[in-house]
PDB file of N, CA and C in Angstrom:
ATOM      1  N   UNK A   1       0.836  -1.166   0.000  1.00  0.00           N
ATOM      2  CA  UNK A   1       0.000   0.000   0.000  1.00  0.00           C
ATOM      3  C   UNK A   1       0.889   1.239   0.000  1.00  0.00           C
ATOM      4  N   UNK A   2       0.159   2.229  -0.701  1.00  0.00           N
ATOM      5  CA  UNK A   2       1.480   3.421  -1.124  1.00  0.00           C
ATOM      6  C   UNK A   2       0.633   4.551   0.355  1.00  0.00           C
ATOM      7  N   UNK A   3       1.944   4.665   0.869  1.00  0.00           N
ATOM      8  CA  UNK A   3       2.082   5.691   2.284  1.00  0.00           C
ATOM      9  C   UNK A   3       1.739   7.386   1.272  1.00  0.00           C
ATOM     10  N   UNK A   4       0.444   7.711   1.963  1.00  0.00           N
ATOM     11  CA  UNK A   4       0.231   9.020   2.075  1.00  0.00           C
ATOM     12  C   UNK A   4       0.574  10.045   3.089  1.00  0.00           C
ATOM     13  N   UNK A   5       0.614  11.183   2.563  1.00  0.00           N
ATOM     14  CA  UNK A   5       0.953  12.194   4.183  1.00  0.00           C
ATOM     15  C   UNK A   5      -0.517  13.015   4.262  1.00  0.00           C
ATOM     16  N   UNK A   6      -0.800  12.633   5.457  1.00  0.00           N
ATOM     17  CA  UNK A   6      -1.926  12.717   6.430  1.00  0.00           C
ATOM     18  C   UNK A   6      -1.970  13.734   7.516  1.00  0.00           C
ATOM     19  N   UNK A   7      -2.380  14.648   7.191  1.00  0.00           N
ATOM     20  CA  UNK A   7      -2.119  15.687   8.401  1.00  0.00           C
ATOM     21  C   UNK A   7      -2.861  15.044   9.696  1.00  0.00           C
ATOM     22  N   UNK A   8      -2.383  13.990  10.558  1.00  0.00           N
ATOM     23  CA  UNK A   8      -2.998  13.736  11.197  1.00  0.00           C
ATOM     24  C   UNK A   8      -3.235  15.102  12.546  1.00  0.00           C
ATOM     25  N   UNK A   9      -2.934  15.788  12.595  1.00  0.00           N
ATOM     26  CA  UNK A   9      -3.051  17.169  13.526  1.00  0.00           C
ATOM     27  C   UNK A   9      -4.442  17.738  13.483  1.00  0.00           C
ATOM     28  N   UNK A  10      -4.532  18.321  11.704  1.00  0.00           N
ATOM     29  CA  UNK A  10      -5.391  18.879  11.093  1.00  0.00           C
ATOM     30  C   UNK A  10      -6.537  18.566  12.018  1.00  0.00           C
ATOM     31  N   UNK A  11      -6.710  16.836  10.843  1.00  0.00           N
ATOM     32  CA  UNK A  11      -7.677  16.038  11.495  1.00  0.00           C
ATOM     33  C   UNK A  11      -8.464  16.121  12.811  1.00  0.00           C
ATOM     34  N   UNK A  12      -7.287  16.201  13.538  1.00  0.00           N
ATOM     35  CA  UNK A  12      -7.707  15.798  15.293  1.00  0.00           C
ATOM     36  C   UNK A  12      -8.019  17.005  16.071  1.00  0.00           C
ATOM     37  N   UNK A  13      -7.677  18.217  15.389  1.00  0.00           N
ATOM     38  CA  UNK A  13      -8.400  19.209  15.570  1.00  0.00           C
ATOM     39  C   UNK A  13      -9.213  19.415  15.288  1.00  0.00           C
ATOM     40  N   UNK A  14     -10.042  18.959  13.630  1.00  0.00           N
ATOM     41  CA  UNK A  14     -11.504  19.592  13.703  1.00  0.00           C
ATOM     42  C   UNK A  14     -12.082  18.399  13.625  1.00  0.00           C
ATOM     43  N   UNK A  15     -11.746  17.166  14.559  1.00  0.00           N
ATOM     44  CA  UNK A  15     -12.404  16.496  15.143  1.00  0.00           C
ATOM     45  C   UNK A  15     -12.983  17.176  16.456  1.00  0.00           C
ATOM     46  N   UNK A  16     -11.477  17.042  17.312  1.00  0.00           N
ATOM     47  CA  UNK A  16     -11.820  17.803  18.587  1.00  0.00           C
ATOM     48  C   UNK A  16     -13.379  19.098  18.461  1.00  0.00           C
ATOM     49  N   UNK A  17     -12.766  20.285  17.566  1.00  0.00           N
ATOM     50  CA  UNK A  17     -13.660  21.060  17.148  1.00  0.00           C
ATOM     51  C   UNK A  17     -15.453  20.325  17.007  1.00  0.00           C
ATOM     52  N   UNK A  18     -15.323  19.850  16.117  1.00  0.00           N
ATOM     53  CA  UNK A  18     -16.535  19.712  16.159  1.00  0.00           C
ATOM     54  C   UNK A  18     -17.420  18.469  16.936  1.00  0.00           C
ATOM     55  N   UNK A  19     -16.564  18.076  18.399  1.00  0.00           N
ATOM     56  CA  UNK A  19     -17.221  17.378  18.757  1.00  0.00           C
ATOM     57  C   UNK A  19     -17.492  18.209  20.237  1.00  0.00           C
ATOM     58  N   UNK A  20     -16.916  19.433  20.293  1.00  0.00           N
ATOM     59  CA  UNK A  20     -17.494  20.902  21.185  1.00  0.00           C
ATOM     60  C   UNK A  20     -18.773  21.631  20.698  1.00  0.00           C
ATOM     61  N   UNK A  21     -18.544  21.539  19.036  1.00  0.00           N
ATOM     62  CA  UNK A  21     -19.872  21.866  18.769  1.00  0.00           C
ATOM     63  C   UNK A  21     -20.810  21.345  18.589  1.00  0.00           C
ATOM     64  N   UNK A  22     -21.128  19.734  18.723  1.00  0.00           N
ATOM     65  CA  UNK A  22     -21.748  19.188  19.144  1.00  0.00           C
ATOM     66  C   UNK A  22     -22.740  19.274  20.582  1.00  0.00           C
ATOM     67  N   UNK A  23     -22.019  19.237  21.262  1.00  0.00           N
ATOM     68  CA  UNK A  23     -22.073  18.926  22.497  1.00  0.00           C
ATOM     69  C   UNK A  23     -23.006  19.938  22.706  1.00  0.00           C
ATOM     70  N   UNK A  24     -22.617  21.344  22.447  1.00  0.00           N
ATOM     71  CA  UNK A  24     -23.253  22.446  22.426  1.00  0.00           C
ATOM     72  C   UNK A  24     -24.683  22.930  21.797  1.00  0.00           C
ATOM     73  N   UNK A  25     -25.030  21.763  21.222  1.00  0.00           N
ATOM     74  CA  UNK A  25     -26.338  21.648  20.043  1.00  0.00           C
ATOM     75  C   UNK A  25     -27.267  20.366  20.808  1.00  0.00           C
ATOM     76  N   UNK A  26     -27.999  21.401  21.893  1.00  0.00           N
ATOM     77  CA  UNK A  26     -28.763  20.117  22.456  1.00  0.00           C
ATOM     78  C   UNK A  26     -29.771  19.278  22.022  1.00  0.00           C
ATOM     79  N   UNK A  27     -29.637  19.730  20.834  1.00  0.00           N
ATOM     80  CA  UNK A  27     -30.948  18.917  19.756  1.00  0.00           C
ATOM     81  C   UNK A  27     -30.507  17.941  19.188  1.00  0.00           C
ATOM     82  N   UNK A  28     -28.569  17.645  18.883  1.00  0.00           N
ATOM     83  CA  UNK A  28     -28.455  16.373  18.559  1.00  0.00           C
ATOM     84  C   UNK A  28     -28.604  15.213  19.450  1.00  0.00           C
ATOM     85  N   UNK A  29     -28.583  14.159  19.228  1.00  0.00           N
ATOM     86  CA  UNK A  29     -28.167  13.258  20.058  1.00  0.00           C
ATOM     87  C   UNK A  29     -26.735  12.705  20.951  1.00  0.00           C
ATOM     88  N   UNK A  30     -26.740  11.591  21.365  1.00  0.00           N
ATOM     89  CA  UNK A  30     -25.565  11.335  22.451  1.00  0.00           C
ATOM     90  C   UNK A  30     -25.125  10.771  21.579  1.00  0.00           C
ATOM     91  N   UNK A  31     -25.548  10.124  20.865  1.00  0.00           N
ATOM     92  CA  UNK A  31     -25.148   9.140  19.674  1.00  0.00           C
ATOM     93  C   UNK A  31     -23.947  10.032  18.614  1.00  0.00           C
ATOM     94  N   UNK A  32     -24.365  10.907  18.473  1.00  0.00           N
ATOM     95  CA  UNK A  32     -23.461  11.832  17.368  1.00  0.00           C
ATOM     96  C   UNK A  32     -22.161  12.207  18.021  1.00  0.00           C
ATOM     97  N   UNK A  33     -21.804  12.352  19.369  1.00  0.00           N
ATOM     98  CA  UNK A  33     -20.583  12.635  20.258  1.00  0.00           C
ATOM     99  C   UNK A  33     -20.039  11.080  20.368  1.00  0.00           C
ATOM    100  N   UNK A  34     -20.890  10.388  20.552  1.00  0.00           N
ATOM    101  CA  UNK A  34     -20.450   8.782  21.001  1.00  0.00           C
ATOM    102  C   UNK A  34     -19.360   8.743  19.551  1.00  0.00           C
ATOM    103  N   UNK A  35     -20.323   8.852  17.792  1.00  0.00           N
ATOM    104  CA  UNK A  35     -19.408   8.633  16.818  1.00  0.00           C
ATOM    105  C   UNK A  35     -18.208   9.237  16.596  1.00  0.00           C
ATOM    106  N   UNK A  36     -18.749  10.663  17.239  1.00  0.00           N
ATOM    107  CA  UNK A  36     -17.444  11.305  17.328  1.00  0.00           C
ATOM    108  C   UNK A  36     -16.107  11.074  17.568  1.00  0.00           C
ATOM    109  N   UNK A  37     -16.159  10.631  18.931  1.00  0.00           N
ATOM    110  CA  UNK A  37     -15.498  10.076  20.099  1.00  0.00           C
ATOM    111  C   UNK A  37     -14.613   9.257  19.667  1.00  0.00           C
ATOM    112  N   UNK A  38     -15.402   7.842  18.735  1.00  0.00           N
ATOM    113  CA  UNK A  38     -15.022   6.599  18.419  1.00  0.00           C
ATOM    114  C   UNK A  38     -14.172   7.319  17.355  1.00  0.00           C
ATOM    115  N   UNK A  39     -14.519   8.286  16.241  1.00  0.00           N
ATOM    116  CA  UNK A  39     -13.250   8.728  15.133  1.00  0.00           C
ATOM    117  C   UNK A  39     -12.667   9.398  15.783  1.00  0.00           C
ATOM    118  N   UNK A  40     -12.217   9.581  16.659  1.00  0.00           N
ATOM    119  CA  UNK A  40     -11.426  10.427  17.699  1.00  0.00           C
ATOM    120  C   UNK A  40     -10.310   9.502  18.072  1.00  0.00           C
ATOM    121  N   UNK A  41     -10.740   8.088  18.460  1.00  0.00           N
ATOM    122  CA  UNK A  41     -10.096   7.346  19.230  1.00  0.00           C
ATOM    123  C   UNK A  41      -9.317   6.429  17.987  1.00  0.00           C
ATOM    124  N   UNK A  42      -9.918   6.597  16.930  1.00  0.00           N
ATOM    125  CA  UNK A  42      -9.731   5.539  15.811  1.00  0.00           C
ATOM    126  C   UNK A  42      -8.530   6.312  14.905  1.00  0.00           C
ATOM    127  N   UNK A  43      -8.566   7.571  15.166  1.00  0.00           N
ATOM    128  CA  UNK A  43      -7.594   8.414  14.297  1.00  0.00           C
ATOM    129  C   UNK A  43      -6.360   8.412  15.255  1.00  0.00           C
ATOM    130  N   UNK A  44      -5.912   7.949  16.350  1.00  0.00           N
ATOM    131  CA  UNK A  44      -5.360   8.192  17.541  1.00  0.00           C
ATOM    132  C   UNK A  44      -4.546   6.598  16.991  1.00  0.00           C
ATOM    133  N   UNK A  45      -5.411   5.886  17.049  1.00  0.00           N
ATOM    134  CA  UNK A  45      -4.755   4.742  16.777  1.00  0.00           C
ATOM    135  C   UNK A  45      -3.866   4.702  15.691  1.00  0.00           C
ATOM    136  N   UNK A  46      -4.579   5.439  14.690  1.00  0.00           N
ATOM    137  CA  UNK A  46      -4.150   5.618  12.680  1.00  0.00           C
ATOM    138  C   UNK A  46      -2.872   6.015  13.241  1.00  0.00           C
ATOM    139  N   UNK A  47      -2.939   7.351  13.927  1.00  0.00           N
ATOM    140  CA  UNK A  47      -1.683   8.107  14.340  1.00  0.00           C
ATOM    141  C   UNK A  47      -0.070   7.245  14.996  1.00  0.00           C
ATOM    142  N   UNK A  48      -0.567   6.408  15.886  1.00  0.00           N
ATOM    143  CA  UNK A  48       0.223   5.293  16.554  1.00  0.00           C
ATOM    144  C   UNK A  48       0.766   4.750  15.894  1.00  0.00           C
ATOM    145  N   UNK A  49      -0.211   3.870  14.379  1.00  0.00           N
ATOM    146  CA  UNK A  49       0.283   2.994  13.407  1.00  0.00           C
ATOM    147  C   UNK A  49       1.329   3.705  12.576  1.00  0.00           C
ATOM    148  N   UNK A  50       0.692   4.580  12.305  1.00  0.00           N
ATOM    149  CA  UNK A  50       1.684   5.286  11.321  1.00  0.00           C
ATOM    150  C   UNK A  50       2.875   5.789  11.793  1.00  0.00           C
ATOM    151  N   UNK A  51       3.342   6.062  12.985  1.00  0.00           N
ATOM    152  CA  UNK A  51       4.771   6.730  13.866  1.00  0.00           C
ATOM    153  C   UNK A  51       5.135   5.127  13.835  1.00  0.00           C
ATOM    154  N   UNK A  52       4.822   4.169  14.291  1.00  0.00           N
ATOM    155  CA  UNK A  52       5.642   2.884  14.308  1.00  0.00           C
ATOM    156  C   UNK A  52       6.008   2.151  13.041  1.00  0.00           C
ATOM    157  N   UNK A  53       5.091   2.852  11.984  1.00  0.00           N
ATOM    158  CA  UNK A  53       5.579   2.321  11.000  1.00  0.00           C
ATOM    159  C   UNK A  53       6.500   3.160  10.530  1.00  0.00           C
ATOM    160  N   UNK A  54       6.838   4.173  10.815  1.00  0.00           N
ATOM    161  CA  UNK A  54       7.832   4.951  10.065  1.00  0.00           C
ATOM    162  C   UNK A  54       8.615   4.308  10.863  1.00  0.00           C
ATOM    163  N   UNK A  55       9.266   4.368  12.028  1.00  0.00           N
ATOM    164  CA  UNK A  55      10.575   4.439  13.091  1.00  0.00           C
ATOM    165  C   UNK A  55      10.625   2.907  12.679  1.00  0.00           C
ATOM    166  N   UNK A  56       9.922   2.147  11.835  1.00  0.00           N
ATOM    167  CA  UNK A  56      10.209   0.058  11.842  1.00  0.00           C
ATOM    168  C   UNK A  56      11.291   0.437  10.208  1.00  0.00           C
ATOM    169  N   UNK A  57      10.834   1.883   9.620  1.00  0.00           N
ATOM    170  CA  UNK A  57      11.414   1.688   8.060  1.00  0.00           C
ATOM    171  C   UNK A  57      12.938   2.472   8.374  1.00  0.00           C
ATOM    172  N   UNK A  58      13.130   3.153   9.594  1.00  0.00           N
ATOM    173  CA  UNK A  58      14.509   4.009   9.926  1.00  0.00           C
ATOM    174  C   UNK A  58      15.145   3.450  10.695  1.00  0.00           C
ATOM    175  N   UNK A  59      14.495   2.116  11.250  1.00  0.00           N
ATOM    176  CA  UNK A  59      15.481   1.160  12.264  1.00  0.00           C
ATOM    177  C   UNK A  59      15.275   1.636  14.018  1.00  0.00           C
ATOM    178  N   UNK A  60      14.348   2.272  14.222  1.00  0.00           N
ATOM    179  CA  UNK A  60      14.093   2.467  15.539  1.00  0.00           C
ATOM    180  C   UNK A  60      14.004   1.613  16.144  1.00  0.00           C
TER     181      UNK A  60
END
């Protein structure tokens, strides 16, 4: 699989972002922060994979 560059930062900021403005919109549901949350936690992981896979290709 061909390695893209991923602002994973970007991302996790207007994740973060818009799971404040969520929260703040009492007409959505719990459900919409819950999904949030989970791509929150799932991009966190992406992030993990991807730093160990670089430092496995530089000999870390």
């Amino acid at each position: 699989m061909k390695h893209s560059n991923i602002d994973f930062n970007k991302i996790s900021q207007v994740l973060s972002n818009t799971i404040e403005a969520v929260k703040e919109d009492q007409n959505l549901s719990s459900v919409a922060i819950e999904q949030l949350q989970t791509a929150q936690n799932e991009l966190q992981q992406a992030m993990t994979f991807s730093i160990s896979s670089v430092h496995k290709k530089i000999g870390y």
